[in-house]
N, C-alpha and C. Protein backbone atom coordinates (compact mmCIF):
# COMPACT_ATOMS: atom_id res chain seq x y z
N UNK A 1 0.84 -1.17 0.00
CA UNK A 1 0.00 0.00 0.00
C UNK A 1 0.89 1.24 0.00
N UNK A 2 0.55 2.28 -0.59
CA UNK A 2 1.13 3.47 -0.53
C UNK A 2 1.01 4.27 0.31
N UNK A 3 -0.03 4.24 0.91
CA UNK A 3 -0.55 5.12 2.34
C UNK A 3 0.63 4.98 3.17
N UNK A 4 2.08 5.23 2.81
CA UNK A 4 3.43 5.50 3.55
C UNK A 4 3.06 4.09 5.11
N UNK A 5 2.62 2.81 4.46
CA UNK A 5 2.23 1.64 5.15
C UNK A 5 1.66 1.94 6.18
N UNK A 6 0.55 2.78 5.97
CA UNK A 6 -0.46 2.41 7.52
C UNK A 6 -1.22 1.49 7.55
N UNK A 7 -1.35 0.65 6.42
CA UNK A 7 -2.59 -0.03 5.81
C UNK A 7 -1.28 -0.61 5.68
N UNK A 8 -1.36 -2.34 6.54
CA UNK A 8 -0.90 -3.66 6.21
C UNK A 8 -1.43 -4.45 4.89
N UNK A 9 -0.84 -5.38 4.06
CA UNK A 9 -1.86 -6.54 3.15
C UNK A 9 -3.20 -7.03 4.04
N UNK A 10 -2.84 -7.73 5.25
CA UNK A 10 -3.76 -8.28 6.02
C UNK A 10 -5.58 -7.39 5.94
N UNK A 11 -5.02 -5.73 6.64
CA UNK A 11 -6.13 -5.21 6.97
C UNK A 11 -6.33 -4.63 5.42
N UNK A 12 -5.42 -4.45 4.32
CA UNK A 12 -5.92 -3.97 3.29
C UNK A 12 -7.39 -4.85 2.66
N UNK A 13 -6.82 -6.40 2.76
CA UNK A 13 -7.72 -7.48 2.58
C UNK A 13 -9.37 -7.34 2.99
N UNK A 14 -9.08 -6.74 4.32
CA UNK A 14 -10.19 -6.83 5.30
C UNK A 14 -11.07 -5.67 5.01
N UNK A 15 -10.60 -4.80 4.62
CA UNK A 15 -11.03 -3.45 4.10
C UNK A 15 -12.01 -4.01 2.23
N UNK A 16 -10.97 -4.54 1.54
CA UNK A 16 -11.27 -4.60 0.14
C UNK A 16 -12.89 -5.82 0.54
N UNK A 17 -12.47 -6.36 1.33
CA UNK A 17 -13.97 -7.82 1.34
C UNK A 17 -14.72 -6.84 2.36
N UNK A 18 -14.47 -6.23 3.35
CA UNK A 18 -16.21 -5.89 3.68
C UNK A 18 -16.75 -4.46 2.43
N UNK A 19 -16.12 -4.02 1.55
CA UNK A 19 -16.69 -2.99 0.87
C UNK A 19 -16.90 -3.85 -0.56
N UNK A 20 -16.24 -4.77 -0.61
CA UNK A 20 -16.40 -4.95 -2.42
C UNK A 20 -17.53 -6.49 -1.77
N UNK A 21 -17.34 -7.46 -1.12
CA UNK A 21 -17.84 -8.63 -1.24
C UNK A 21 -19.33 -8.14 -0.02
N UNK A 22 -18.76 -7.85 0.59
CA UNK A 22 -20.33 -8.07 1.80
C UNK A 22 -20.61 -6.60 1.40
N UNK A 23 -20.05 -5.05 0.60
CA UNK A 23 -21.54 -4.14 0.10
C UNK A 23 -21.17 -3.57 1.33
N UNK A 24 -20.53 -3.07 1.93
CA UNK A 24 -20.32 -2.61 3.57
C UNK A 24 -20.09 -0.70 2.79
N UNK A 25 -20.84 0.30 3.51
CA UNK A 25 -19.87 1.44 3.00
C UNK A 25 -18.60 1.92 3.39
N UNK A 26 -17.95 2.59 3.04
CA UNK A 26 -16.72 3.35 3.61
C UNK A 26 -16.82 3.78 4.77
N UNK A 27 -17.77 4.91 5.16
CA UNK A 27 -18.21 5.00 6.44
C UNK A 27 -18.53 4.02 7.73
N UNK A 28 -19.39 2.92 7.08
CA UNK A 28 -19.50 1.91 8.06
C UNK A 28 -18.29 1.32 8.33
N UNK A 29 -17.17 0.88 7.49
CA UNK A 29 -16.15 0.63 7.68
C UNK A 29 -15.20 0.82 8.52
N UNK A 30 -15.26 2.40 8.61
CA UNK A 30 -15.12 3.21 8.90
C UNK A 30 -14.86 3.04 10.68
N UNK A 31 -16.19 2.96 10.94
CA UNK A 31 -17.14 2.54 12.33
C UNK A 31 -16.62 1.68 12.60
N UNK A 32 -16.35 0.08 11.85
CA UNK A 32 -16.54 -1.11 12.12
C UNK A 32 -14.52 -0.79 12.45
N UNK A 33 -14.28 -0.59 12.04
CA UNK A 33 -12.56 -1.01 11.88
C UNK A 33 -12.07 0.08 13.10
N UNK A 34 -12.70 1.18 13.75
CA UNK A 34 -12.63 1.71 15.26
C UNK A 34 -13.66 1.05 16.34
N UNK A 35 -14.47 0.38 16.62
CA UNK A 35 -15.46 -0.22 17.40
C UNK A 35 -14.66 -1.51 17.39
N UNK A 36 -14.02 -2.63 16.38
CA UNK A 36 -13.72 -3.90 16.68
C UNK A 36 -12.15 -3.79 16.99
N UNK A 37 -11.73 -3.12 15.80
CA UNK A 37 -10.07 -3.32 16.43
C UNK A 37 -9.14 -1.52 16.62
N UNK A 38 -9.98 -1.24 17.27
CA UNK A 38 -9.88 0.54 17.86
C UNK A 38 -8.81 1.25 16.64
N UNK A 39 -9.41 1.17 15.10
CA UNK A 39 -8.24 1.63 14.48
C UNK A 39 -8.82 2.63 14.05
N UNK A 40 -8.32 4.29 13.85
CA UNK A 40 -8.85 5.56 12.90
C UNK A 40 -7.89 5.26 12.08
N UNK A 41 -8.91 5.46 10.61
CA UNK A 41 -8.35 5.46 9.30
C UNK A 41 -9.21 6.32 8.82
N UNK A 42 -9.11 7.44 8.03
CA UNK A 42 -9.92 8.43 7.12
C UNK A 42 -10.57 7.69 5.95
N UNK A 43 -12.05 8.08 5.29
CA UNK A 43 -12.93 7.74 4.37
C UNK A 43 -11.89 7.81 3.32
N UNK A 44 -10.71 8.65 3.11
CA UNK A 44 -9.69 8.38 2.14
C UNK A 44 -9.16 7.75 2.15
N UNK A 45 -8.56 7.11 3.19
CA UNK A 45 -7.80 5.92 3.64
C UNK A 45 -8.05 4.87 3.24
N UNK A 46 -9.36 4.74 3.65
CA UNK A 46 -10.47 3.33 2.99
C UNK A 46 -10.33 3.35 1.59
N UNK A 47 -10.67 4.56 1.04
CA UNK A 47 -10.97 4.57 -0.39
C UNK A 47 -10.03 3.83 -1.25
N UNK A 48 -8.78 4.48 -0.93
CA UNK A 48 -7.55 4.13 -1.62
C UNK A 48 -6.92 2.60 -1.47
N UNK A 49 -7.39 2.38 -0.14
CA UNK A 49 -7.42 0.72 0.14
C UNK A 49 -8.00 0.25 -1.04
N UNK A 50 -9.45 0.35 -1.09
CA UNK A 50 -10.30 -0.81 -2.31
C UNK A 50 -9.20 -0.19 -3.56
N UNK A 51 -9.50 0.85 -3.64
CA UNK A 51 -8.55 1.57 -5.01
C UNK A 51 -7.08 -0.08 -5.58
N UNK A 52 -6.73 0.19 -4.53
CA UNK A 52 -4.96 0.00 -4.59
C UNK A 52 -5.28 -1.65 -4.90
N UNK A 53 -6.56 -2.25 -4.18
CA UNK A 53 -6.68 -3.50 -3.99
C UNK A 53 -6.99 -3.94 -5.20
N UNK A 54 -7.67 -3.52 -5.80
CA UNK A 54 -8.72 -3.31 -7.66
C UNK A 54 -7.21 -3.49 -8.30
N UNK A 55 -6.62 -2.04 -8.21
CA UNK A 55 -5.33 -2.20 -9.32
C UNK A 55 -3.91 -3.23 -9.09
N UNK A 56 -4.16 -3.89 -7.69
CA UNK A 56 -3.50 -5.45 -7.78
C UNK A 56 -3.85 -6.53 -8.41
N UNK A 57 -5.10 -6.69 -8.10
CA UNK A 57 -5.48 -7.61 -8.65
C UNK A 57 -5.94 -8.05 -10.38
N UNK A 58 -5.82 -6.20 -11.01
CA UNK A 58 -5.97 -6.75 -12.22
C UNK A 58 -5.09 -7.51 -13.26
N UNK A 59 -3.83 -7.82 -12.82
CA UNK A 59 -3.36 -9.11 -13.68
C UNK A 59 -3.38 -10.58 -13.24
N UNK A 60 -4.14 -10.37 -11.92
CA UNK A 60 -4.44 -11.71 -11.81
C UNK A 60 -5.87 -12.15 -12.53
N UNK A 61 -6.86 -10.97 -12.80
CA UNK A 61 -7.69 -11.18 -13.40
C UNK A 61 -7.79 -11.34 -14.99
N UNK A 62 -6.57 -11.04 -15.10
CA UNK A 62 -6.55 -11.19 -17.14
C UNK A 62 -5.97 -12.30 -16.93
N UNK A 63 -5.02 -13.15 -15.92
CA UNK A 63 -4.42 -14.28 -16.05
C UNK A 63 -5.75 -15.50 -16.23
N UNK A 64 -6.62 -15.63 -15.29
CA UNK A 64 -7.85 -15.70 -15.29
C UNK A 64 -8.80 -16.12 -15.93
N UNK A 65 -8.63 -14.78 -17.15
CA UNK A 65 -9.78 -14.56 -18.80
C UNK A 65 -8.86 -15.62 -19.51
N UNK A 66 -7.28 -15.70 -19.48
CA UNK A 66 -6.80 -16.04 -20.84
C UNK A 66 -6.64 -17.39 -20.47
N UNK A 67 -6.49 -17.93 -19.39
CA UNK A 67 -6.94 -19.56 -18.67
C UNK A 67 -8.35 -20.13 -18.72
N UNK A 68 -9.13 -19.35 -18.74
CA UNK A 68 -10.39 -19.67 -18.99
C UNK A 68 -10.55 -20.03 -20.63
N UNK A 69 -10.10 -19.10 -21.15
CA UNK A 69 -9.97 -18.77 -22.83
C UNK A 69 -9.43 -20.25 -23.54
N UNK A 70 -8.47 -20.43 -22.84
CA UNK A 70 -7.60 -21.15 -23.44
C UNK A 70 -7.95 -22.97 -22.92
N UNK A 71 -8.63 -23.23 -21.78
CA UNK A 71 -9.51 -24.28 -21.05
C UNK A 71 -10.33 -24.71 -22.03
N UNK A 72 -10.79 -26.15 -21.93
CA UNK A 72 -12.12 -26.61 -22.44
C UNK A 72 -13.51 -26.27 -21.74
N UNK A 73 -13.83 -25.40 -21.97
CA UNK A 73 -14.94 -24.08 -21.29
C UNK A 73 -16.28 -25.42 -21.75
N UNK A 74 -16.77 -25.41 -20.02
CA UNK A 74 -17.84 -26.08 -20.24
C UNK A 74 -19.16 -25.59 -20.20
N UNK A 75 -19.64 -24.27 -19.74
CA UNK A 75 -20.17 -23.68 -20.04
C UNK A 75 -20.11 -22.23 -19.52
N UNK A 76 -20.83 -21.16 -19.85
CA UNK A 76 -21.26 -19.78 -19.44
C UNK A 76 -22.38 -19.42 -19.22
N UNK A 77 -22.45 -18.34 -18.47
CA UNK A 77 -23.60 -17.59 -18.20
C UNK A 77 -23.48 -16.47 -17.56
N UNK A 78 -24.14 -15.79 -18.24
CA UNK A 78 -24.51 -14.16 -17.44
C UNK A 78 -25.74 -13.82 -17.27
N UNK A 79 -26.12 -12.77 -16.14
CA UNK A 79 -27.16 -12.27 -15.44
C UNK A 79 -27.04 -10.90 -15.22
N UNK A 80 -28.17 -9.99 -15.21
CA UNK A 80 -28.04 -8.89 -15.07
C UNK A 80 -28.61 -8.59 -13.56
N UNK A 81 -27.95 -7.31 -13.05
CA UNK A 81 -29.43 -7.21 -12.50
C UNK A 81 -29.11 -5.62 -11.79
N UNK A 82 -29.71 -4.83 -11.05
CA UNK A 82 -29.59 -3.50 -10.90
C UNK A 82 -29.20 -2.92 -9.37
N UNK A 83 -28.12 -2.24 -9.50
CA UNK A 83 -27.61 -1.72 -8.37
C UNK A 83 -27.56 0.04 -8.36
N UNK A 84 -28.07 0.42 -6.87
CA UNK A 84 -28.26 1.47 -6.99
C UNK A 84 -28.57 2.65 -8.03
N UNK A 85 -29.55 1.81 -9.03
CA UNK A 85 -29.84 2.19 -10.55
C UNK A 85 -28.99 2.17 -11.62
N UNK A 86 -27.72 1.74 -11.54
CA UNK A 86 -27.12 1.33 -12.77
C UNK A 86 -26.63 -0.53 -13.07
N UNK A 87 -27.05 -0.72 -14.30
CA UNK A 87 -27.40 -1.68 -14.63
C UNK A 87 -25.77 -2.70 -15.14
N UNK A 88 -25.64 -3.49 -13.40
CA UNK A 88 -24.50 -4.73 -13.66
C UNK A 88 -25.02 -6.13 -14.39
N UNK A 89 -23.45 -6.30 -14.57
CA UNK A 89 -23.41 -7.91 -15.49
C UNK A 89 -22.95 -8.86 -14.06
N UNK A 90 -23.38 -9.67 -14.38
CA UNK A 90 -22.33 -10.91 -13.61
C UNK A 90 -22.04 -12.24 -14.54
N UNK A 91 -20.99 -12.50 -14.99
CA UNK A 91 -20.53 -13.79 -15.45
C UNK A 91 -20.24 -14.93 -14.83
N UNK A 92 -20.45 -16.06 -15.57
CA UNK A 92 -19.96 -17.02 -14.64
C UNK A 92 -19.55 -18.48 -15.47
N UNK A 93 -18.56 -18.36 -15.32
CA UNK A 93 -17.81 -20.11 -16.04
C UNK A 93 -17.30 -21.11 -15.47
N UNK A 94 -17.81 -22.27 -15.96
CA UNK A 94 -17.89 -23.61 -15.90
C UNK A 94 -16.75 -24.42 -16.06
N UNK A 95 -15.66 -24.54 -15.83
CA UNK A 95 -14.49 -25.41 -16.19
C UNK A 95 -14.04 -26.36 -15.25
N UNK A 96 -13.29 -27.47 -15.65
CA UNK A 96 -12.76 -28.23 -15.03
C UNK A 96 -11.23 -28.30 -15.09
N UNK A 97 -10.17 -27.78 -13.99
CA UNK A 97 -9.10 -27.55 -13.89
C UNK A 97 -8.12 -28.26 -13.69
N UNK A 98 -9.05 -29.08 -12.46
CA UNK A 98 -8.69 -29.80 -11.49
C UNK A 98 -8.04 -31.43 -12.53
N UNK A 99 -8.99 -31.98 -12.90
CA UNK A 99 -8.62 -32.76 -13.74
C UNK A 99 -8.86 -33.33 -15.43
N UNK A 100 -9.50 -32.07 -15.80
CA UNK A 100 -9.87 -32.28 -17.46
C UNK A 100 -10.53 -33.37 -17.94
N UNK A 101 -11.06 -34.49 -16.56
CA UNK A 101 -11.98 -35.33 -17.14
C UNK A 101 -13.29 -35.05 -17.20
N UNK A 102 -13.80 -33.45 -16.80
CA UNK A 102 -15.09 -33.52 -16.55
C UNK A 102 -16.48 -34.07 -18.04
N UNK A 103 -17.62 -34.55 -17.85
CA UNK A 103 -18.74 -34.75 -18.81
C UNK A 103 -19.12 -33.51 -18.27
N UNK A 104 -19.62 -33.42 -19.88
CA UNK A 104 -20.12 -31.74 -20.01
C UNK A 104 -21.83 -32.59 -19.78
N UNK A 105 -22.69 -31.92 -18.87
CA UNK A 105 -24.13 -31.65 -18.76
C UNK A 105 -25.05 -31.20 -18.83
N UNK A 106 -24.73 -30.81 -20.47
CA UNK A 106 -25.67 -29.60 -20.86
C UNK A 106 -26.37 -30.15 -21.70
């Protein structure tokens, strides 16, 4: 993290999953990360956490697309559906990694 390391990997983690996976706000975060483990961090602080966390992880996420790409893709699917009025995708693929014997059941 760049925040001159006030923000460990550990709590960066902890920061990026209650705002991106459990939908938590910055503010509540905020709350939650002085009430459980007595820490002040600024709504910027947070921010730049998910920020920093997003722009790590995006080459693990093209590693990902082009493993998937390149896999015997057993199937796909996407769903829409609406958040705070703008309209998300969610994808989702089917592969077998583990051992390439899977029967496809479609």
């Amino acid at each position: 993290m760049t925040e001159w390391r006030l923000v460990g990997p550990g709590l960066a983690a902890l920061i990026a999953y209650l705002t991106m996976e459990m939908r938590v706000t910055r503010r509540k975060v905020q709350l939650f990360l002085f009430d459980v483990l007595g820490l002040k961090l600024s709504i910027g602080t947070i921010q730049n956490c998910v920020v920093e966390s997003a722009r790590t992880l995006a080459p693990v996420e093209n590693q990902v697309v082009d493993e998937l790409l390149d896999s015997s893709l057993l199937h796909a699917d996407e769903a829409s559906h609406n958040e705070a009025g703008t309209r998300l995708w969610l994808w989702v693929f089917m592969t077998c990694f583990a051992c390439g014997a899977c029967v496809s059941w479609l």
